[in-house]
C-alpha atoms as a PDB file:
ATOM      1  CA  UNK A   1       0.000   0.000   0.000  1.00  0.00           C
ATOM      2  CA  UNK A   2       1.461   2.826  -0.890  1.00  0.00           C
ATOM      3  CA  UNK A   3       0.662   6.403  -0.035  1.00  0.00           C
ATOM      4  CA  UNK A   4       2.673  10.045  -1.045  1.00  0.00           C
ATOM      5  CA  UNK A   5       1.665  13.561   0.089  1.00  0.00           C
ATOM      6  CA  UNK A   6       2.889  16.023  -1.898  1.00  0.00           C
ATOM      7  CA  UNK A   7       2.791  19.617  -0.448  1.00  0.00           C
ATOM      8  CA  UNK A   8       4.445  22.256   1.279  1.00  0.00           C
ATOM      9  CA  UNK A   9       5.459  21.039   5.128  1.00  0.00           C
ATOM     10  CA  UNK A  10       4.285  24.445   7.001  1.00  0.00           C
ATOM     11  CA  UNK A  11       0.915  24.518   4.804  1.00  0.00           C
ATOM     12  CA  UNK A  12      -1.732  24.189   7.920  1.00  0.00           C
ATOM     13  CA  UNK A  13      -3.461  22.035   4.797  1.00  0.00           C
ATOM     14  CA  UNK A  14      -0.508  19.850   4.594  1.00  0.00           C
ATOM     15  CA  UNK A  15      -0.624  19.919   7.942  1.00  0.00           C
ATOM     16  CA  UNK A  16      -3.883  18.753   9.151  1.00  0.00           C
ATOM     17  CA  UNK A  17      -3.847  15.974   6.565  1.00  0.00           C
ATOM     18  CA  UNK A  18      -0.126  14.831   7.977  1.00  0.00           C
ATOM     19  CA  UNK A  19      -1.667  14.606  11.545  1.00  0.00           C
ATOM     20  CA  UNK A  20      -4.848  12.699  10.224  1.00  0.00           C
ATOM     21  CA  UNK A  21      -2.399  10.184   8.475  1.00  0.00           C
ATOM     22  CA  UNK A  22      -0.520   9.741  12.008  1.00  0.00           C
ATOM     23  CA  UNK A  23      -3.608   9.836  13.745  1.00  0.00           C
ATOM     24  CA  UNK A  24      -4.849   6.852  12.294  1.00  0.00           C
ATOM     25  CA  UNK A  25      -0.912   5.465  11.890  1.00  0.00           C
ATOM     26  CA  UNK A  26      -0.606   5.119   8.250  1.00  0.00           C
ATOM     27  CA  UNK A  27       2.734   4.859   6.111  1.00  0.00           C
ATOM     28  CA  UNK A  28       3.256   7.669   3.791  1.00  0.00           C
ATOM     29  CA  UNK A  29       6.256   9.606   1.838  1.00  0.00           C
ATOM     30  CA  UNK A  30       6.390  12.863   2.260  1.00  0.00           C
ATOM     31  CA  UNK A  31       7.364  14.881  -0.889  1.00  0.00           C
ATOM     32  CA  UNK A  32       8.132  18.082   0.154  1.00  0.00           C
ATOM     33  CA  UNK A  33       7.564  20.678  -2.287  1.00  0.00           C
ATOM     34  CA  UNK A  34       9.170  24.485  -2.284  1.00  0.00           C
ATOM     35  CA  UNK A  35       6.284  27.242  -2.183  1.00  0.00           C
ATOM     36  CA  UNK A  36       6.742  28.010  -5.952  1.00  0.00           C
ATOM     37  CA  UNK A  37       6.700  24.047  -7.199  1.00  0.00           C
ATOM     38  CA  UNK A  38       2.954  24.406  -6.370  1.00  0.00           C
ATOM     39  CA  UNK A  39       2.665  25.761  -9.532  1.00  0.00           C
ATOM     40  CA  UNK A  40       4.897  23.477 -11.430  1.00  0.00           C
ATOM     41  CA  UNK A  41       3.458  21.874 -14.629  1.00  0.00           C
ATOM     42  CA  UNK A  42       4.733  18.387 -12.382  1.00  0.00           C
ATOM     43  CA  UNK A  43       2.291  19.769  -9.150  1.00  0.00           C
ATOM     44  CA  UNK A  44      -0.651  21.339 -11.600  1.00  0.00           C
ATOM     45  CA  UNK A  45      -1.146  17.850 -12.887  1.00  0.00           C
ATOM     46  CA  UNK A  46      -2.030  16.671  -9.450  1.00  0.00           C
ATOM     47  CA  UNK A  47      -3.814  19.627  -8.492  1.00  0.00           C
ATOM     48  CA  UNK A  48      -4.848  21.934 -11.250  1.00  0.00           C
ATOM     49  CA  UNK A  49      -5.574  24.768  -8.901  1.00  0.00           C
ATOM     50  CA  UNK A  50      -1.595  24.562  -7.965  1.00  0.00           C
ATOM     51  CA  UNK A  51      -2.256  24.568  -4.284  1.00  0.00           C
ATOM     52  CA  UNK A  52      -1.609  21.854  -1.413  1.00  0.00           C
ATOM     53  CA  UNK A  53      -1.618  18.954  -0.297  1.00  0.00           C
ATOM     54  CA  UNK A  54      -1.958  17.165  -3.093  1.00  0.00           C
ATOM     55  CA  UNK A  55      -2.275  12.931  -2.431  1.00  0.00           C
ATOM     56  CA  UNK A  56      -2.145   9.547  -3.937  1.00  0.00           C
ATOM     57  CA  UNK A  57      -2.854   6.504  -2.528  1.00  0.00           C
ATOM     58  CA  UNK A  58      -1.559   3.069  -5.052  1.00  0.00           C
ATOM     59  CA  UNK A  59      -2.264   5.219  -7.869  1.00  0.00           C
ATOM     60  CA  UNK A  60      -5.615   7.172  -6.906  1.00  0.00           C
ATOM     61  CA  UNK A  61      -5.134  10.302  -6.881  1.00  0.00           C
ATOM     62  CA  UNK A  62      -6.926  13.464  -4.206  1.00  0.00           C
ATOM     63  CA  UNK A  63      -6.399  17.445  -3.478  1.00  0.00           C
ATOM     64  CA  UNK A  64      -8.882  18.931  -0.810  1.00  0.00           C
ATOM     65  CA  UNK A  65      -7.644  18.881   2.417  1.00  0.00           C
ATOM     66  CA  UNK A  66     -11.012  17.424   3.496  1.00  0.00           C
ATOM     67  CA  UNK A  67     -12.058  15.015   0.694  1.00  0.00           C
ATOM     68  CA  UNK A  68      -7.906  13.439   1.717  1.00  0.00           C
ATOM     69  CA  UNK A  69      -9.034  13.493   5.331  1.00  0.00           C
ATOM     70  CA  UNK A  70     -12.493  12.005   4.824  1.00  0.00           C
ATOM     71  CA  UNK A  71     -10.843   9.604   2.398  1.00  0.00           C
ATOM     72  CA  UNK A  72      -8.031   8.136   4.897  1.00  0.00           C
ATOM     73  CA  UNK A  73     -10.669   8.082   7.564  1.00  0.00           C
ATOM     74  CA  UNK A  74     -12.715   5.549   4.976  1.00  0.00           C
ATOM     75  CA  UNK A  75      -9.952   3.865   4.202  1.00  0.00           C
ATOM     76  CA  UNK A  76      -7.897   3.326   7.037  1.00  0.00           C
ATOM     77  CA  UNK A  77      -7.877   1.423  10.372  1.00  0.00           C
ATOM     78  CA  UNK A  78      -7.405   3.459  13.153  1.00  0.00           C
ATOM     79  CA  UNK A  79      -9.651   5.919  15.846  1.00  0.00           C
ATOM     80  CA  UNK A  80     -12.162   7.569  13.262  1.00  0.00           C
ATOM     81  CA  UNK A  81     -11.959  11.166  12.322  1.00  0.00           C
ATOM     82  CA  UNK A  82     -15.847  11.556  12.264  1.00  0.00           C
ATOM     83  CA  UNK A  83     -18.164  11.863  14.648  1.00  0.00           C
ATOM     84  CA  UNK A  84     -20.905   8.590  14.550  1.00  0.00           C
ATOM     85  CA  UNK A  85     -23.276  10.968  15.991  1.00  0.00           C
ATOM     86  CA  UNK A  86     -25.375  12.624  13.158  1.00  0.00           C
ATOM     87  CA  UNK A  87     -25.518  15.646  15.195  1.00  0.00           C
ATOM     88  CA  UNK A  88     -21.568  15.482  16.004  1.00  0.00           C
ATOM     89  CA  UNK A  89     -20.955  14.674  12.588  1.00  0.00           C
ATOM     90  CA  UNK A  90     -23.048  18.217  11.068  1.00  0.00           C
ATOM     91  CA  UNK A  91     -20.967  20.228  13.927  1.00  0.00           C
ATOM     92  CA  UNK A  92     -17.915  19.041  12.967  1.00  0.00           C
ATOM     93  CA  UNK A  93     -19.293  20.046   9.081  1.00  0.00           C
ATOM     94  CA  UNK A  94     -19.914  23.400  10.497  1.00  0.00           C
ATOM     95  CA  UNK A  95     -16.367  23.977  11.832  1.00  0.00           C
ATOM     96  CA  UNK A  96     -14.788  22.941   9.253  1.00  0.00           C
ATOM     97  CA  UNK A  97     -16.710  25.503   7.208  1.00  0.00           C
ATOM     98  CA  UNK A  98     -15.960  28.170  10.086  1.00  0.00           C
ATOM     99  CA  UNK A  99     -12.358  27.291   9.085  1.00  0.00           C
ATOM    100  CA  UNK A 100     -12.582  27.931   5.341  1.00  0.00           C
ATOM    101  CA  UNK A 101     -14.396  30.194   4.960  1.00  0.00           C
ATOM    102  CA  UNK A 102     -14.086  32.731   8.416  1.00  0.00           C
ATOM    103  CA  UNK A 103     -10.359  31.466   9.709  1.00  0.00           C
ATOM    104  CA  UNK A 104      -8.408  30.575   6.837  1.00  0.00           C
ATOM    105  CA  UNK A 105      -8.943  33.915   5.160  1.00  0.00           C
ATOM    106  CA  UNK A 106      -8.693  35.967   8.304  1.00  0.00           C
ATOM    107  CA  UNK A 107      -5.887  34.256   9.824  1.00  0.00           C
ATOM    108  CA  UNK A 108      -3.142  32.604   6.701  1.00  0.00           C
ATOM    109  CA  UNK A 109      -4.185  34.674   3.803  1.00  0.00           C
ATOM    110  CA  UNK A 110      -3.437  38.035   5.618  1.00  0.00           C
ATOM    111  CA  UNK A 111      -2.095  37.757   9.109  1.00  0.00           C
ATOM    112  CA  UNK A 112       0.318  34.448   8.377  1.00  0.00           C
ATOM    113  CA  UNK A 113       0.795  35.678   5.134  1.00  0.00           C
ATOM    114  CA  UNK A 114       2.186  38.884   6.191  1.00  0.00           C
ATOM    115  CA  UNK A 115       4.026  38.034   9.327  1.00  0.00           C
ATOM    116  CA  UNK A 116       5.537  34.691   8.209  1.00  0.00           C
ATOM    117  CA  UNK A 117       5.592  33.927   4.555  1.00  0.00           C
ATOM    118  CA  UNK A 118       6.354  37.760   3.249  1.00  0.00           C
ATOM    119  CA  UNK A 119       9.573  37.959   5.609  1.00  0.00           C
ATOM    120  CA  UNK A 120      10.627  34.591   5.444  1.00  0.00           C
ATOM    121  CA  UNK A 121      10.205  33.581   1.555  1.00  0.00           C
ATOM    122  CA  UNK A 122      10.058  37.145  -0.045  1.00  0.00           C
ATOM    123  CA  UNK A 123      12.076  38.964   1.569  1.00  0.00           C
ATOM    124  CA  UNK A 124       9.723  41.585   1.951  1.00  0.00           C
ATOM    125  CA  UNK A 125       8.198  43.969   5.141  1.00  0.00           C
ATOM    126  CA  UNK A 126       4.840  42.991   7.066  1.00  0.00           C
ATOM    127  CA  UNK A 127       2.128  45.350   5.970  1.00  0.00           C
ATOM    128  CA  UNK A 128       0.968  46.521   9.850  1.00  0.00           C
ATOM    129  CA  UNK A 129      -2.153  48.047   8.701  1.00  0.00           C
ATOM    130  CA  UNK A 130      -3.239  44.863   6.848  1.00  0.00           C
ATOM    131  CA  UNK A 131      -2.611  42.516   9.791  1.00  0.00           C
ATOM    132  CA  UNK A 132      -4.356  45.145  12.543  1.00  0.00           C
ATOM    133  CA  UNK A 133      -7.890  44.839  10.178  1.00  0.00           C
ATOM    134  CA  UNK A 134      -7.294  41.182  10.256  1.00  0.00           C
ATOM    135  CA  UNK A 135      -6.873  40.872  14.249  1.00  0.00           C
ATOM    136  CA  UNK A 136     -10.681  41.637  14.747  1.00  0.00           C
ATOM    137  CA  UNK A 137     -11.805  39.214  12.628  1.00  0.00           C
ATOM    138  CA  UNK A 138      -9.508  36.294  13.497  1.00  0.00           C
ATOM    139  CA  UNK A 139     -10.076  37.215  17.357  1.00  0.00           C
ATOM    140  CA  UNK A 140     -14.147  36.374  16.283  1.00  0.00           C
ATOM    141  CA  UNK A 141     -13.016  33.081  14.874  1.00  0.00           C
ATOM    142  CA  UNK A 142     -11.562  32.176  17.786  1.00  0.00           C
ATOM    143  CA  UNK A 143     -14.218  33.369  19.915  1.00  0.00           C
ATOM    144  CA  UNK A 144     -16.962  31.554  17.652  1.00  0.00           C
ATOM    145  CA  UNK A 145     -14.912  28.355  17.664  1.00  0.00           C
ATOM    146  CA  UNK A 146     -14.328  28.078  21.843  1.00  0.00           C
ATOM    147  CA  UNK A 147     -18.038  28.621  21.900  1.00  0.00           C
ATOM    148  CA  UNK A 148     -18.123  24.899  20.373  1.00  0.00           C
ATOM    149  CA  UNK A 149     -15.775  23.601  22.631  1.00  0.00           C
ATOM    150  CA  UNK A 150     -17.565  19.970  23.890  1.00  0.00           C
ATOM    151  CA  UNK A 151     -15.370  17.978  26.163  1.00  0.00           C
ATOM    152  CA  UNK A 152     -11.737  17.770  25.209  1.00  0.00           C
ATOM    153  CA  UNK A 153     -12.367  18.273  21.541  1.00  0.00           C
ATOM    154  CA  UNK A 154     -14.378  20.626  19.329  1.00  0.00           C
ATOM    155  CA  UNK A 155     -16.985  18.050  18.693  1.00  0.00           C
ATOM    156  CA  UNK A 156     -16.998  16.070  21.852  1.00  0.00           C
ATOM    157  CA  UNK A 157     -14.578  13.193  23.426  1.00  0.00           C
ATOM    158  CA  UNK A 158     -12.616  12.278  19.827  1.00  0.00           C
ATOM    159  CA  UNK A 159     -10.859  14.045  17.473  1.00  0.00           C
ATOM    160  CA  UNK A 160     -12.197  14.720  14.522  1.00  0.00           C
ATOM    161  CA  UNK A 161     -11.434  16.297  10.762  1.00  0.00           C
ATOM    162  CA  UNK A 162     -12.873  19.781  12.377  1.00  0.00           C
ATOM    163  CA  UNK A 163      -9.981  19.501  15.447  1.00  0.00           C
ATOM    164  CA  UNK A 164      -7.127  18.589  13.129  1.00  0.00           C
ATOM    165  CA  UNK A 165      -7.848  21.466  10.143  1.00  0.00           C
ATOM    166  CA  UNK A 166      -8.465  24.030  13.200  1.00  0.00           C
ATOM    167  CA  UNK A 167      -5.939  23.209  14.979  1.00  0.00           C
ATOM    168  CA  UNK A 168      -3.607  23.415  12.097  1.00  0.00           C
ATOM    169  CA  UNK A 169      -4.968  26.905  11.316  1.00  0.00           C
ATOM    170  CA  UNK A 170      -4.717  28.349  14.890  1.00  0.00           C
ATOM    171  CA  UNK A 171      -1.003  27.482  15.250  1.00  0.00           C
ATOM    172  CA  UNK A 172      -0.069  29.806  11.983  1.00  0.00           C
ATOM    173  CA  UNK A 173      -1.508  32.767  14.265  1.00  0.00           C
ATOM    174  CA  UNK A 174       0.429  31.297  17.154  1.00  0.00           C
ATOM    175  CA  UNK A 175       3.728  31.531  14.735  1.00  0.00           C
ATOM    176  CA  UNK A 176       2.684  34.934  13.967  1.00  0.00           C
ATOM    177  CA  UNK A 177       3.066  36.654  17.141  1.00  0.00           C
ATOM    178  CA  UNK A 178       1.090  39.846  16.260  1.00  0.00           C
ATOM    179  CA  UNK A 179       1.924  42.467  18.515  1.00  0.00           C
ATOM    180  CA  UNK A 180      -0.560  43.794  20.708  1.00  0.00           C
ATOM    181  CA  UNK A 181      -2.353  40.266  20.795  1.00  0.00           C
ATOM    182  CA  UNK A 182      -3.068  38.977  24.671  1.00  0.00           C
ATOM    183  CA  UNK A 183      -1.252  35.729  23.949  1.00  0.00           C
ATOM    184  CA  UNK A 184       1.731  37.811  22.700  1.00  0.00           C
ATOM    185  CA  UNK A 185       1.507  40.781  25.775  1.00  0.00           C
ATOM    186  CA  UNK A 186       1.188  37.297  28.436  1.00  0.00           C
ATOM    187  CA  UNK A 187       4.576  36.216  27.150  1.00  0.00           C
ATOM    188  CA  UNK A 188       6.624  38.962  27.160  1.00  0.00           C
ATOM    189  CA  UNK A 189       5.348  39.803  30.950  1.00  0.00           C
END
């Protein structure tokens, strides 16, 4: 059985679908990809929209970060990634829809974008006033998510799909350190 991701390792896509994979303890390769081979004739034939993870399991290949994760959870022994519990199951739908739709945009598009991947692989300045119109609505997200907060997970007492994309999302504001933010001002003191 053989299984390759193919993405860029600090993608929180490439991310979640990594920790799904361990979670359910399932051999892969890893091909690591440089943030411009997304876009690589190579890449675009594996995911036309050039974006990651991209994956292939003995010759079927996926892109979506949740069709992957739905798809290993189908496949694949191991502690499921979706709730049994039709109500469980249409929270953890909502979250992850909270997540691309509310998060991702508010939280990797600008405030990531700007204080890790503009620095780091272009060489170029954060734009502050971008990132401080961002804070208000990532600080929502966050709110809106804890408000779901059942037991030790999002959806209840497993993990699911909804905890590994979110999680994966959250820690790209963690690496972000904005100023100003509480988590930021509680470190420094």
């Amino acid at each position: 059985m053989s299984v390759k991701i193919y993405g860029v390792p600090g993608s929180p896509f490439m991310r979640a679908v990594l920790a799904g994979l361990e979670e359910k303890q399932v051999r892969y390769e890893l091909v690591a990809l440089a943030p411009m081979d997304s876009k690589s004739p190579e890449h675009l034939a594996r995911h036309p929209f050039g974006r990651v993870p991209a994956f292939e399991h003995d010759g079927f290949g996926l892109y979506e970060t949740q069709a992957i994760l739905r798809y290993v959870d189908a496949t694949f022994p191991g502690p499921a990634l979706q709730p049994r519990d039709p109500k469980d199951r249409a929270r953890m739908d909502q979250l992850i829809g909270i997540n691309d739709w509310y998060l991702f945009p508010q939280v990797a598009v600008t405030i990531a974008f700007q204080r890790i991947v503009k620095p780091l692989l272009m060489g170029g300045t954060p734009d502050e006033e971008i990132i401080a119109k961002a804070i208000p609505n990532a600080e929502r997200c966050y709110a809106v998510i804890a408000g779901f907060l059942n037991g030790p997970f999002l959806t209840g007492p497993e993990l699911s799909i909804a905890d590994l994309m979110i999680a994966c999302q959250m820690s790209m504001r963690r690496d972000a350190r904005v100023p100003g933010d509480h988590r930021e001002a509680s470190r420094v003191a």
